[in-house]
C-alpha atoms as a PDB file:
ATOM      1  CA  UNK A   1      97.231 -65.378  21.859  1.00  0.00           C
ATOM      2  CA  UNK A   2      95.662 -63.191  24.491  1.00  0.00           C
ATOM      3  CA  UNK A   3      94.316 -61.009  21.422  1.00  0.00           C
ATOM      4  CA  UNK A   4      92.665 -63.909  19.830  1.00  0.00           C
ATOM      5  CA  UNK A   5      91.195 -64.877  23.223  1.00  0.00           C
ATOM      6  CA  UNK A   6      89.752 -61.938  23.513  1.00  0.00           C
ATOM      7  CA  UNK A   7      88.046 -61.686  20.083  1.00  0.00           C
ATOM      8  CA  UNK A   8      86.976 -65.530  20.831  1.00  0.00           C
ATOM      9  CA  UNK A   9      85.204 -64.017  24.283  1.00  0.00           C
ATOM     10  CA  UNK A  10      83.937 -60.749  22.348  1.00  0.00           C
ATOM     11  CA  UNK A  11      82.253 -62.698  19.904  1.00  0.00           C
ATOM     12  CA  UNK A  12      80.526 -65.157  22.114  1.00  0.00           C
ATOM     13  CA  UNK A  13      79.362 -62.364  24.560  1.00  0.00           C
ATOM     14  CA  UNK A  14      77.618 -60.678  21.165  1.00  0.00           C
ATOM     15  CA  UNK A  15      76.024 -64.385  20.220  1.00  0.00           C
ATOM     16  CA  UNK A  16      75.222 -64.511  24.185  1.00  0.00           C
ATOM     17  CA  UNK A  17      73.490 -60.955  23.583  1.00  0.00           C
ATOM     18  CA  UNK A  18      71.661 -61.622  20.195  1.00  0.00           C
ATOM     19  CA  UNK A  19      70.342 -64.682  21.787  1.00  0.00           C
ATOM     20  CA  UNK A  20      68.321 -62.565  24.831  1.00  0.00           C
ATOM     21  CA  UNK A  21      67.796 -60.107  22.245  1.00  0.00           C
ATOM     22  CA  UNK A  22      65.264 -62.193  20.570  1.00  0.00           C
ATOM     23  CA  UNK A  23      64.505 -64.154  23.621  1.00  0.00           C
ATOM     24  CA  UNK A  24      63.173 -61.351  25.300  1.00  0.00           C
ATOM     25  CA  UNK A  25      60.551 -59.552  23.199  1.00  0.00           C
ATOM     26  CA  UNK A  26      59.264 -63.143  22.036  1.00  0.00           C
ATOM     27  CA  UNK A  27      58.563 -63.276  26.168  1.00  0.00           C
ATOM     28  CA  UNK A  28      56.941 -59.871  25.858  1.00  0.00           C
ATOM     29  CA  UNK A  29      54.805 -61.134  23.203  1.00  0.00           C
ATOM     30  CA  UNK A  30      53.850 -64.536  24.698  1.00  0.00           C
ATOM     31  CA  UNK A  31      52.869 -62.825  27.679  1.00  0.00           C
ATOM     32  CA  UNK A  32      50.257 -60.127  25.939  1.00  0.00           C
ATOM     33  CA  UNK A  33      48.857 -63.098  24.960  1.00  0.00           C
ATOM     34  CA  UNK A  34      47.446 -63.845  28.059  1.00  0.00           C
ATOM     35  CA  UNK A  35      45.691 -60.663  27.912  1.00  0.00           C
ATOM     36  CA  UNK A  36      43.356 -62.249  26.177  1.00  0.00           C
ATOM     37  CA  UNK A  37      41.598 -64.029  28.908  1.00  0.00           C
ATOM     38  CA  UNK A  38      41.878 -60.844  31.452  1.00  0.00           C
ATOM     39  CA  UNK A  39      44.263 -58.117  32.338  1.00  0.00           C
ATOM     40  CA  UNK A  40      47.246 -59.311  34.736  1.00  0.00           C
ATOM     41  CA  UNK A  41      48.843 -56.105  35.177  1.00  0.00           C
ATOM     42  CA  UNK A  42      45.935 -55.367  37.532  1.00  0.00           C
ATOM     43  CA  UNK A  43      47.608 -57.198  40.057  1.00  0.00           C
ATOM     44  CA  UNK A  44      51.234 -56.515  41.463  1.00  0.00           C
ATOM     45  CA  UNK A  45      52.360 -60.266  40.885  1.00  0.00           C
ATOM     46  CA  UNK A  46      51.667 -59.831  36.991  1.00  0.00           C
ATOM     47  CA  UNK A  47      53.039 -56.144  36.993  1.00  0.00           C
ATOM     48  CA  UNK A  48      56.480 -58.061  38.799  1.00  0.00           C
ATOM     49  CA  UNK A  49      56.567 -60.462  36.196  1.00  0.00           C
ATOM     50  CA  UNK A  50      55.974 -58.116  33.160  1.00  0.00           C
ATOM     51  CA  UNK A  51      57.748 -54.878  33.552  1.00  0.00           C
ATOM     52  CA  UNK A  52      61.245 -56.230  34.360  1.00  0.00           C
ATOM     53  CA  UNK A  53      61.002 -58.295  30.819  1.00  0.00           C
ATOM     54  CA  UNK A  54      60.595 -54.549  29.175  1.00  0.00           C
ATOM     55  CA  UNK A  55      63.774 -52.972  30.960  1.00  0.00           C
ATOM     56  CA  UNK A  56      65.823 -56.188  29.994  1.00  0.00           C
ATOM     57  CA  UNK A  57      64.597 -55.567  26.505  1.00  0.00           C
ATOM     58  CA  UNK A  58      65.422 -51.492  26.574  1.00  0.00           C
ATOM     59  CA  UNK A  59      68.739 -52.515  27.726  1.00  0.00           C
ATOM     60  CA  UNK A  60      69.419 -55.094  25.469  1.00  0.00           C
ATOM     61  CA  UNK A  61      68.637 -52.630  22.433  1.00  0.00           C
ATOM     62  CA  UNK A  62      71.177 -50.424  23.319  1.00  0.00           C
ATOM     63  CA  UNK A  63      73.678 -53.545  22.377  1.00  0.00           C
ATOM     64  CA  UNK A  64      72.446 -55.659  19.994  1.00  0.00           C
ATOM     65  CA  UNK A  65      73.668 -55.348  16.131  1.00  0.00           C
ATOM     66  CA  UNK A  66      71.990 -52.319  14.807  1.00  0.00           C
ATOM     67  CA  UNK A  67      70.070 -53.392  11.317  1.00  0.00           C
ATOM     68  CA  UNK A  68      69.566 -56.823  12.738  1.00  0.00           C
ATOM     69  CA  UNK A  69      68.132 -55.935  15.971  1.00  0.00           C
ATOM     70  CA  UNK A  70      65.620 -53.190  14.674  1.00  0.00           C
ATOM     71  CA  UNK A  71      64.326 -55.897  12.168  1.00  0.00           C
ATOM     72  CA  UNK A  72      63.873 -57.844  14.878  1.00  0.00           C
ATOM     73  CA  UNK A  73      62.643 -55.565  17.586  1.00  0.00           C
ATOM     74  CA  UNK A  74      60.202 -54.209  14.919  1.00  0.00           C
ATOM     75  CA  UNK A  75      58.766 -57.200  14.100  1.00  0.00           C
ATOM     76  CA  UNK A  76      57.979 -58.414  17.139  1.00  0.00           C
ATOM     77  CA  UNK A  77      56.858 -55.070  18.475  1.00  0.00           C
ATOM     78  CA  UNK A  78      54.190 -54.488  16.149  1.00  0.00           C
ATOM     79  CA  UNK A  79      53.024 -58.234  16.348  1.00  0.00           C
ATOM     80  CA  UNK A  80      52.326 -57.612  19.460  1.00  0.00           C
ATOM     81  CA  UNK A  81      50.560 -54.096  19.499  1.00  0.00           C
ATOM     82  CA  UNK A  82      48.341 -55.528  16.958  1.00  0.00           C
ATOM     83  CA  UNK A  83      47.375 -58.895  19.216  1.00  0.00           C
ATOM     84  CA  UNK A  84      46.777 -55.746  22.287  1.00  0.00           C
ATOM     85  CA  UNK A  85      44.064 -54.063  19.623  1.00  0.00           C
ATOM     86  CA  UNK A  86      42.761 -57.223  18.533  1.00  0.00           C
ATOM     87  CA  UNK A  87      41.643 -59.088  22.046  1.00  0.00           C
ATOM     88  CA  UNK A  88      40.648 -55.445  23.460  1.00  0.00           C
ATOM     89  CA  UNK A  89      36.891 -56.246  22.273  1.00  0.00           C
ATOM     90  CA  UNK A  90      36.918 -59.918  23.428  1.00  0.00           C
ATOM     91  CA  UNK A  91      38.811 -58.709  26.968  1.00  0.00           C
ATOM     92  CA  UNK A  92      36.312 -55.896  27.467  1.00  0.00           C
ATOM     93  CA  UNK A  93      33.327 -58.301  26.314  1.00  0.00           C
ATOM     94  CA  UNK A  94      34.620 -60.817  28.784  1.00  0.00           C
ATOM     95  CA  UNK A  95      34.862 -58.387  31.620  1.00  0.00           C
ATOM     96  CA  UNK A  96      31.853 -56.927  31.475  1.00  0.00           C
ATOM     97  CA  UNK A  97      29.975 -60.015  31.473  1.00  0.00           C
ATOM     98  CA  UNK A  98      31.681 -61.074  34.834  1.00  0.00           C
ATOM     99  CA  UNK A  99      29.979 -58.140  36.347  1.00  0.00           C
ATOM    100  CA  UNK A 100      26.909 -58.437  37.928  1.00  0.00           C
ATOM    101  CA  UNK A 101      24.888 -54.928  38.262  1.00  0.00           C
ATOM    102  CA  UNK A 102      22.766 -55.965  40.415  1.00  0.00           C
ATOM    103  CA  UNK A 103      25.462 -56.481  42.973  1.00  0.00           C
ATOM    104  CA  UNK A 104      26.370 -52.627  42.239  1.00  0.00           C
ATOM    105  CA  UNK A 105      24.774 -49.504  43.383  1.00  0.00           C
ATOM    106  CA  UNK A 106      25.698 -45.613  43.453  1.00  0.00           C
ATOM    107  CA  UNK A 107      24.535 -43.078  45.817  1.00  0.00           C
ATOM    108  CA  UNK A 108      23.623 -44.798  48.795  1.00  0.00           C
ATOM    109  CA  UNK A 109      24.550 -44.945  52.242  1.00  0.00           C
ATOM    110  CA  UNK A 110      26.095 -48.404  54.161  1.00  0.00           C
ATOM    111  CA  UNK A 111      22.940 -50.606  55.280  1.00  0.00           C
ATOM    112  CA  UNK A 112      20.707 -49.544  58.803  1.00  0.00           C
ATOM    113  CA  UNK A 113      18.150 -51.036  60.298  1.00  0.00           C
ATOM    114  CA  UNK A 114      15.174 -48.957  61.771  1.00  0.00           C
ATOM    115  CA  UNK A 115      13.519 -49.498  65.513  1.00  0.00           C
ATOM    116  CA  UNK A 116      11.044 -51.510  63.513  1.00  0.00           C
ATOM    117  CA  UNK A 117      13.853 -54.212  62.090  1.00  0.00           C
ATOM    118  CA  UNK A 118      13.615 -52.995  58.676  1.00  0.00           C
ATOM    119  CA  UNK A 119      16.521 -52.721  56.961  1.00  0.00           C
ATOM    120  CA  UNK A 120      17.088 -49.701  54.468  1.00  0.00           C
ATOM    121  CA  UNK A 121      19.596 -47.352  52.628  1.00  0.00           C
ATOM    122  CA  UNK A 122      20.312 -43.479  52.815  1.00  0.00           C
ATOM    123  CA  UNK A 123      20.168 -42.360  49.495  1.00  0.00           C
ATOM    124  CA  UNK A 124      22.271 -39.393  48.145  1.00  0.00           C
ATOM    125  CA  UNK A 125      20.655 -36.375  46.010  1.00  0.00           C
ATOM    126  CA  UNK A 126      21.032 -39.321  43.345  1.00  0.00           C
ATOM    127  CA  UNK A 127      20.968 -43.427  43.850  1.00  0.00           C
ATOM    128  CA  UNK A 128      21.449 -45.809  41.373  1.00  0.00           C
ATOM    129  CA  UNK A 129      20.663 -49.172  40.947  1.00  0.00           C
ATOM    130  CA  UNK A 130      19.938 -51.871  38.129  1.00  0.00           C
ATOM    131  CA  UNK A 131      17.957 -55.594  37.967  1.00  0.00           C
ATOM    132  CA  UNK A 132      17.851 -58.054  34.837  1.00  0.00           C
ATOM    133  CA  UNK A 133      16.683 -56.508  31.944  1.00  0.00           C
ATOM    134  CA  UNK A 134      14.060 -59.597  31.280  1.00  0.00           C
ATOM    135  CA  UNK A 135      12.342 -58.932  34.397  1.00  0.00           C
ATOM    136  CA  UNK A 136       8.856 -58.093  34.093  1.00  0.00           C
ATOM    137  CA  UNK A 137       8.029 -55.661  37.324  1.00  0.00           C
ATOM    138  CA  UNK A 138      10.307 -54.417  39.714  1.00  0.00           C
ATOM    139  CA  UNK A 139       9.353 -52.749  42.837  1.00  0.00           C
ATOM    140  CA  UNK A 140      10.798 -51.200  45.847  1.00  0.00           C
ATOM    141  CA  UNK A 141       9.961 -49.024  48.924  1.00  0.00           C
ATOM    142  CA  UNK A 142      10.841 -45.030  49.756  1.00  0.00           C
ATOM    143  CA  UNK A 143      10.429 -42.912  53.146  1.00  0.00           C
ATOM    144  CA  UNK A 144      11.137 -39.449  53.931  1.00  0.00           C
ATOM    145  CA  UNK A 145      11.948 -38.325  57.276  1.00  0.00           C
ATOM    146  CA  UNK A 146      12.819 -35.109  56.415  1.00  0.00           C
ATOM    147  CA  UNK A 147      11.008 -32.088  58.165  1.00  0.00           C
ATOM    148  CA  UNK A 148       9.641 -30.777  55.020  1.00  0.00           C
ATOM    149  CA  UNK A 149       8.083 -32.379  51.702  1.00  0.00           C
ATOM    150  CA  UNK A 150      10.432 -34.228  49.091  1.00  0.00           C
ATOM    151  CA  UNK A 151      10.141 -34.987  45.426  1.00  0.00           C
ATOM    152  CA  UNK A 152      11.719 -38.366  44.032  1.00  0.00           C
ATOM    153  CA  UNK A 153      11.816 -38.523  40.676  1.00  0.00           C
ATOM    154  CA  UNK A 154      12.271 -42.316  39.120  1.00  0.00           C
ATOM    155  CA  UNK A 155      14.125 -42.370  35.643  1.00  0.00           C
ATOM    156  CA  UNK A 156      14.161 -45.714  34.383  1.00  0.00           C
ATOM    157  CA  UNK A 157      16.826 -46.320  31.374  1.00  0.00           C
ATOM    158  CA  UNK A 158      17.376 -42.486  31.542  1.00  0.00           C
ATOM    159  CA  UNK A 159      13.696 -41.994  30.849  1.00  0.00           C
ATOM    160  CA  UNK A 160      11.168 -40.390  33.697  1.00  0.00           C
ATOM    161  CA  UNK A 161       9.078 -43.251  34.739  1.00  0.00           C
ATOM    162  CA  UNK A 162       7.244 -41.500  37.649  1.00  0.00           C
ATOM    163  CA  UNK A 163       7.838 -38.295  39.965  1.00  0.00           C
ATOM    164  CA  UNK A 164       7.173 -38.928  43.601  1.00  0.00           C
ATOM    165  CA  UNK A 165       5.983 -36.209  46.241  1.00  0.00           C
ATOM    166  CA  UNK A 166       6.786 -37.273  49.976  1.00  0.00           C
ATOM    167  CA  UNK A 167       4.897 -35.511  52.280  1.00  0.00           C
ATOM    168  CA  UNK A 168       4.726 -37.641  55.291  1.00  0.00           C
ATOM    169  CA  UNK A 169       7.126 -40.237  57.069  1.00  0.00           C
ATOM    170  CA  UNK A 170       5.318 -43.560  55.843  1.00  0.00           C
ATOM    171  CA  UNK A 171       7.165 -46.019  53.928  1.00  0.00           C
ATOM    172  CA  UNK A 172       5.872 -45.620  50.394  1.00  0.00           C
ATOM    173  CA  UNK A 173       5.710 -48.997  48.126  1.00  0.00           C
ATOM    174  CA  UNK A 174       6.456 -48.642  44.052  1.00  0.00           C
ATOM    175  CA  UNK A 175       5.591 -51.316  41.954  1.00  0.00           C
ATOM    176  CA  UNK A 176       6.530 -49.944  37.851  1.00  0.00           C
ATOM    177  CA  UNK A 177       6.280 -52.430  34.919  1.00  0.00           C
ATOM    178  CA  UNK A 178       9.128 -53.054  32.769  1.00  0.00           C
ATOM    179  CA  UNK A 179       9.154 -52.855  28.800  1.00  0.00           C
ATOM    180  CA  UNK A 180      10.023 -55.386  26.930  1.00  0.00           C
ATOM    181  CA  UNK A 181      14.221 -55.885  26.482  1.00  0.00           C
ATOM    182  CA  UNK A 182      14.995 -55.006  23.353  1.00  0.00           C
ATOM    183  CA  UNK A 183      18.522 -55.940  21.839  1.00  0.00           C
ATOM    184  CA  UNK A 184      21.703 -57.264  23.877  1.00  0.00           C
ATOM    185  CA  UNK A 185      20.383 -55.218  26.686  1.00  0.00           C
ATOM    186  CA  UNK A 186      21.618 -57.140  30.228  1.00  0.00           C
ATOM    187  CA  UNK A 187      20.203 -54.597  32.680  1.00  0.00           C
ATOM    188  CA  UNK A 188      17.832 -51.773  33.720  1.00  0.00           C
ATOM    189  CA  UNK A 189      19.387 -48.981  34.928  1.00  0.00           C
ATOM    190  CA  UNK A 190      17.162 -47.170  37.676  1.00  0.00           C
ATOM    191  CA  UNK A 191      17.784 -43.583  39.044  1.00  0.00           C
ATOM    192  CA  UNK A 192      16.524 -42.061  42.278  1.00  0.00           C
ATOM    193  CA  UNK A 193      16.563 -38.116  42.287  1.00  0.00           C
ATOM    194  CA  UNK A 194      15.578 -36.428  45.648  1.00  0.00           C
ATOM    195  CA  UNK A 195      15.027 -32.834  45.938  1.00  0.00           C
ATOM    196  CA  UNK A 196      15.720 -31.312  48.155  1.00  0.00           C
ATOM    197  CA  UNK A 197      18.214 -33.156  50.443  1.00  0.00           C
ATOM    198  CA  UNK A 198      18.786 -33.162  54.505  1.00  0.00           C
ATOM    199  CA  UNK A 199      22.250 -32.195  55.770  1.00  0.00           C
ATOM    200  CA  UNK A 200      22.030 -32.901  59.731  1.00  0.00           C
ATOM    201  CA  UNK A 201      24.137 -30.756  61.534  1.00  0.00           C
ATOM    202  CA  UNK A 202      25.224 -33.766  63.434  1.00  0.00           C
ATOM    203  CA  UNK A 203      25.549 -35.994  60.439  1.00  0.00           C
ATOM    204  CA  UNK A 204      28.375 -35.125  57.817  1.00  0.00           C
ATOM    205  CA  UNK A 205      26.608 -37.017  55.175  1.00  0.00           C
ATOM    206  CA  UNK A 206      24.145 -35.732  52.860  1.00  0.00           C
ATOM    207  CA  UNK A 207      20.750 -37.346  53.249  1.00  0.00           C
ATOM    208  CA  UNK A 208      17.999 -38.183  50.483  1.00  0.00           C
ATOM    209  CA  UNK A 209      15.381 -40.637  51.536  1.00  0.00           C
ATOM    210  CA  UNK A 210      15.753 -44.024  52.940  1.00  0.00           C
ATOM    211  CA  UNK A 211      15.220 -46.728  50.136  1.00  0.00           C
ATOM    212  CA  UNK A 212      14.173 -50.326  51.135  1.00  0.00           C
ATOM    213  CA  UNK A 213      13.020 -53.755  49.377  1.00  0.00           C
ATOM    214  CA  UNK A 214      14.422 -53.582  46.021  1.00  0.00           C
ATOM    215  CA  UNK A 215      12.754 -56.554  44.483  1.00  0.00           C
ATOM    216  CA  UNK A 216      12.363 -57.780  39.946  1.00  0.00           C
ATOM    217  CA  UNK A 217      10.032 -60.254  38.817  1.00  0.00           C
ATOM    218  CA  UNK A 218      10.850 -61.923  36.248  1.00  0.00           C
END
């Protein structure tokens, strides 16, 4: 009696088991789905949810019947690599048009103003910045304070647009039209390149010129 009990418990415990053992990756699967519409395990509460449904399903492998379970596990494992693959393109498309450019900028300094009230940005040896790719001008404003003569050089799309000598400390307005946009282009991409740069002895930043009024028409 107690032997036949036992089988009675053994075999429920493996039906228990087989049960989570599909349970689980199906889980797994339904949430890559989601990944469709952005990436959750950028954030901890996603990363919470996810991971602790792949160690359940590692240590549920280890018990589940062994042809059955790899038919299973196999399955659903590849389904889901292949639905990873297949919303990359529409996740990265997605994410990339959430992102404004114009709200983004490399090499440059936090914001100052001057004794005049103008405000303005330390560039580094390099700045970068971008504006709609169907606007028609763009313009913006340079000044070197440096106690000898700078060269800014503007690339526009990787391209030298113009090549700046700054030999005095007035601010220096740049107006440049824009070619026409061509293709699925969403942005210009604009380069600064100052040579040389200042390195105050007092300042442990490295100093280009001071960039102001970035303006587009478009």
């Amino acid at each position: 009696m107690v032997r036949s009990s036992s089988v009675v418990a053994s075999q429920g415990e493996a039906s228990h088991i087989r049960h989570l053992a599909l349970a689980v990756p199906i889980a797994i699967v339904v949430y890559l789905l989601t990944w469709t519409t952005g990436h959750p395990l950028l954030v901890r509460e996603g990363q919470f949810a996810f991971w602790p449904l792949v160690g359940v399903a590692f240590a549920l492998g280890g018990r589940a019947p062994g042809a059955h379970r790899r038919r299973r596990f196999g399955w659903l494992f590849w389904l889901a690599l292949a639905l990873v693959i297949a919303s990359t393109p529409f996740r990265a498309a997605r994410g990339e048009g959430r992102v404004d450019l114009t709200q983004l900028s490399f090499g440059l300094h936090e914001r100052e103003t001057d004794s005049g009230g103008r405000e303005f940005q330390w560039t580094h040896e390099r700045a970068v910045f971008h504006f709609p790719a169907d606007a028609r001008l763009f313009s913006f404003e340079l000044r070197s304070i440096a106690p000898f003569d700078q060269t800014v050089t503007v690339l526009l799309d990787g391209t030298e647009a113009d090549r700046l000598k700054l030999v005095d400390h007035a601010w220096h307005p740049q107006r440049y039209s824009v070619p026409q946009r061509h293709g699925t282009r969403r942005y210009h991409r604009v380069e600064l390149v100052v040579s040389p740069v200042m390195r105050p002895p007092n300042d442990p930043r490295t100093l280009g010129v001071q960039l102001s009024g970035v303006k587009w028409v478009q």
